[in-house]
Protein backbone atom coordinates (compact mmCIF):
# COMPACT_ATOMS: atom_id res chain seq x y z
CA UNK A 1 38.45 -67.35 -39.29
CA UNK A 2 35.68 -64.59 -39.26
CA UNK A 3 34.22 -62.96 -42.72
CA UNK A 4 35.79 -59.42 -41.37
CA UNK A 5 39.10 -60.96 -40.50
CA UNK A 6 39.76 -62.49 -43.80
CA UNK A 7 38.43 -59.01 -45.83
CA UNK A 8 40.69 -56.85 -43.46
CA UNK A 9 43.99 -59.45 -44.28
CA UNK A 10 42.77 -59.27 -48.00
CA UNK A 11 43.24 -55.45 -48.02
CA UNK A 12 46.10 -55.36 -46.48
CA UNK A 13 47.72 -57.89 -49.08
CA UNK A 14 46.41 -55.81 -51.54
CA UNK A 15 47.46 -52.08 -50.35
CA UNK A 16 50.94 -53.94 -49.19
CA UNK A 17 51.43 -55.69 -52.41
CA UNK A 18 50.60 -52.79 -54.65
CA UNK A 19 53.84 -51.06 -53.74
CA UNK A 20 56.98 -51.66 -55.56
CA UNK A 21 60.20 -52.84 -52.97
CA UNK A 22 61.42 -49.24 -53.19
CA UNK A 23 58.09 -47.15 -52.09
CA UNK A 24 57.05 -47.04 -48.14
CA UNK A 25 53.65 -48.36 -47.42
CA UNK A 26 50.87 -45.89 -47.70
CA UNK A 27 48.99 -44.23 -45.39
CA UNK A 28 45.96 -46.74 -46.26
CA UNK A 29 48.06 -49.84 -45.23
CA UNK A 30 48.69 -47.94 -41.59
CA UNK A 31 44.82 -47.23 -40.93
CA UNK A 32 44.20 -51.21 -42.12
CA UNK A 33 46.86 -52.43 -39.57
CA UNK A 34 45.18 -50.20 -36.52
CA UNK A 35 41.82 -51.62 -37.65
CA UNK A 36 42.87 -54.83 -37.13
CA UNK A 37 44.40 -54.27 -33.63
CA UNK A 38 41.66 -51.60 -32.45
CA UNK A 39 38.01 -53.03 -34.11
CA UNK A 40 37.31 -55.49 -32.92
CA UNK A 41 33.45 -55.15 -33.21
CA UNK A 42 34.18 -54.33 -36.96
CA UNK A 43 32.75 -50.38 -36.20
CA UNK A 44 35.02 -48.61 -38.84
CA UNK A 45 33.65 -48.67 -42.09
CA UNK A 46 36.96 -48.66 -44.59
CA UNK A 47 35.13 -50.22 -47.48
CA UNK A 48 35.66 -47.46 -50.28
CA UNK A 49 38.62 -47.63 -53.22
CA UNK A 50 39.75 -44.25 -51.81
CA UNK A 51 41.05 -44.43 -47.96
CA UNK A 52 40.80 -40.66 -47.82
CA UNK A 53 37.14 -41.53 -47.65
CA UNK A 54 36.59 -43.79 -45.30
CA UNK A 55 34.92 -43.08 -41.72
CA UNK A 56 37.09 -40.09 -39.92
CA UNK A 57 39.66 -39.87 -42.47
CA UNK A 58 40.44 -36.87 -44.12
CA UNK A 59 43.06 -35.95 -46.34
CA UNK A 60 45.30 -33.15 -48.14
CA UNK A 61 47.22 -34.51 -51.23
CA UNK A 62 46.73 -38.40 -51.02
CA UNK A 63 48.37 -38.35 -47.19
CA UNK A 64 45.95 -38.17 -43.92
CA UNK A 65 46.23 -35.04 -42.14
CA UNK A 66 43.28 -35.95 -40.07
CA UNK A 67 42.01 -38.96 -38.11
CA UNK A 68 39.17 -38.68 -36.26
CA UNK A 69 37.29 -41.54 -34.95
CA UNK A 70 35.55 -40.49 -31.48
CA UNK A 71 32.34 -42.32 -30.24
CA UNK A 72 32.83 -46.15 -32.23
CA UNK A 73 33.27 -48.67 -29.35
CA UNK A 74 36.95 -49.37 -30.73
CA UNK A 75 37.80 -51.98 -28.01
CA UNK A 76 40.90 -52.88 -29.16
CA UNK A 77 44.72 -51.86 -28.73
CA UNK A 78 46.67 -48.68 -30.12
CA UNK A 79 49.36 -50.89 -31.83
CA UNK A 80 52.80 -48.93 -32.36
CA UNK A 81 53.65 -48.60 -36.19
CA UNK A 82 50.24 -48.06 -37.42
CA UNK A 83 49.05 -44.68 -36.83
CA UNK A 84 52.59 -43.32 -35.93
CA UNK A 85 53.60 -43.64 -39.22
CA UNK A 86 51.01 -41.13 -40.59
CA UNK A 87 53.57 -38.49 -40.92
CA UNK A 88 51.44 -36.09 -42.03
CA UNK A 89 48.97 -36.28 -39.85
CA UNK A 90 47.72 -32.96 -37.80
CA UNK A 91 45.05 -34.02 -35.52
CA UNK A 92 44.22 -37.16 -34.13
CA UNK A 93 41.16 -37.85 -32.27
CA UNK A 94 40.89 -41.83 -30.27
CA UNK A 95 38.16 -39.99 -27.49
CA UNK A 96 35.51 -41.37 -26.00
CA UNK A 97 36.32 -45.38 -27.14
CA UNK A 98 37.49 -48.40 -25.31
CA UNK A 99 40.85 -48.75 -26.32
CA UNK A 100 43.20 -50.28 -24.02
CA UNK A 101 47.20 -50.71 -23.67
CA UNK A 102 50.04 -48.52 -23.81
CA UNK A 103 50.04 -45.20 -25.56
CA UNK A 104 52.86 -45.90 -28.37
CA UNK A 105 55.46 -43.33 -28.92
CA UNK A 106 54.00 -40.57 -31.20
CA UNK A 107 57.24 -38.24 -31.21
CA UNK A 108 57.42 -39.26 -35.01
CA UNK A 109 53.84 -37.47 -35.74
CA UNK A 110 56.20 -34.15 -36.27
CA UNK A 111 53.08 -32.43 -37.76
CA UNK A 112 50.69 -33.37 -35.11
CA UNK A 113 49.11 -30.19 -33.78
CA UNK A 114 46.21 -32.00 -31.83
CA UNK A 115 45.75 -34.72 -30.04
CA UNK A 116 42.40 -36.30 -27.95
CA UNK A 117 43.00 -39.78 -26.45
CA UNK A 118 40.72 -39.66 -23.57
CA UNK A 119 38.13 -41.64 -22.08
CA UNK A 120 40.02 -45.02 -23.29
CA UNK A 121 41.33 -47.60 -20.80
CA UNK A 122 45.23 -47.09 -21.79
CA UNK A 123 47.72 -47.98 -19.27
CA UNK A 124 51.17 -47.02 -18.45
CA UNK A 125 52.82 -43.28 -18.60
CA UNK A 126 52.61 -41.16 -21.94
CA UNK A 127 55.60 -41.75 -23.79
């Protein structure tokens, strides 16, 4: 098992586990689960305490109203319930990566104003 595998599980554990049985997962566990699917060169640096500053991440009140992460080589998939639960999130920016796989359904991003997906290898129709 690689280095970056085993750090990425560990943070999930730990932003999973810090939760009590009643409280949703945070936003941080959501951008830790699309890491795993969508770096897999291990571009996306999420090593701070505070998710709302790591690389493209930008928040308003602990919750991500922006994700922008254009230009990393992210060669992976867009795996459904990561970044679709981000329910406050405004703009989202994939462009110009390698991404491949269907679009998931993003009709539950009720705040999303802006959306860039392209130049990615997705397949499929837009849901």
């Amino acid at each position: 098992m690689s280095h970056h595998f085993l750090h990425l599980l560990i943070l999930i554990s730990f932003f999973t586990h810090s939760f009590s049985a009643h409280s949703p997962p945070s936003d941080a566990t959501h951008l830790l689960s699309f890491k795993l699917k969508a770096d897999a060169h291990n571009n996306l640096n999420y090593t701070s305490r505070s998710f709302c500053q790591w690389q493209g991440v930008q928040c308003a009140r602990l919750r991500v109203h922006r994700l922008v992460l254009q230009n990393l080589n992210l060669s992976g998939s867009f795996a459904p319930n990561t970044l679709t639960n981000l329910d406050q999130l405004r703009v989202l920016s994939l462009q110009n990566n390698s991404l491949t796989g269907p679009i998931p359904d993003l009709s539950q991003l009720i705040n999303l104003k802006s959306l860039f997906l392209n130049h990615n290898s997705f397949s499929g129709s837009f849901p």
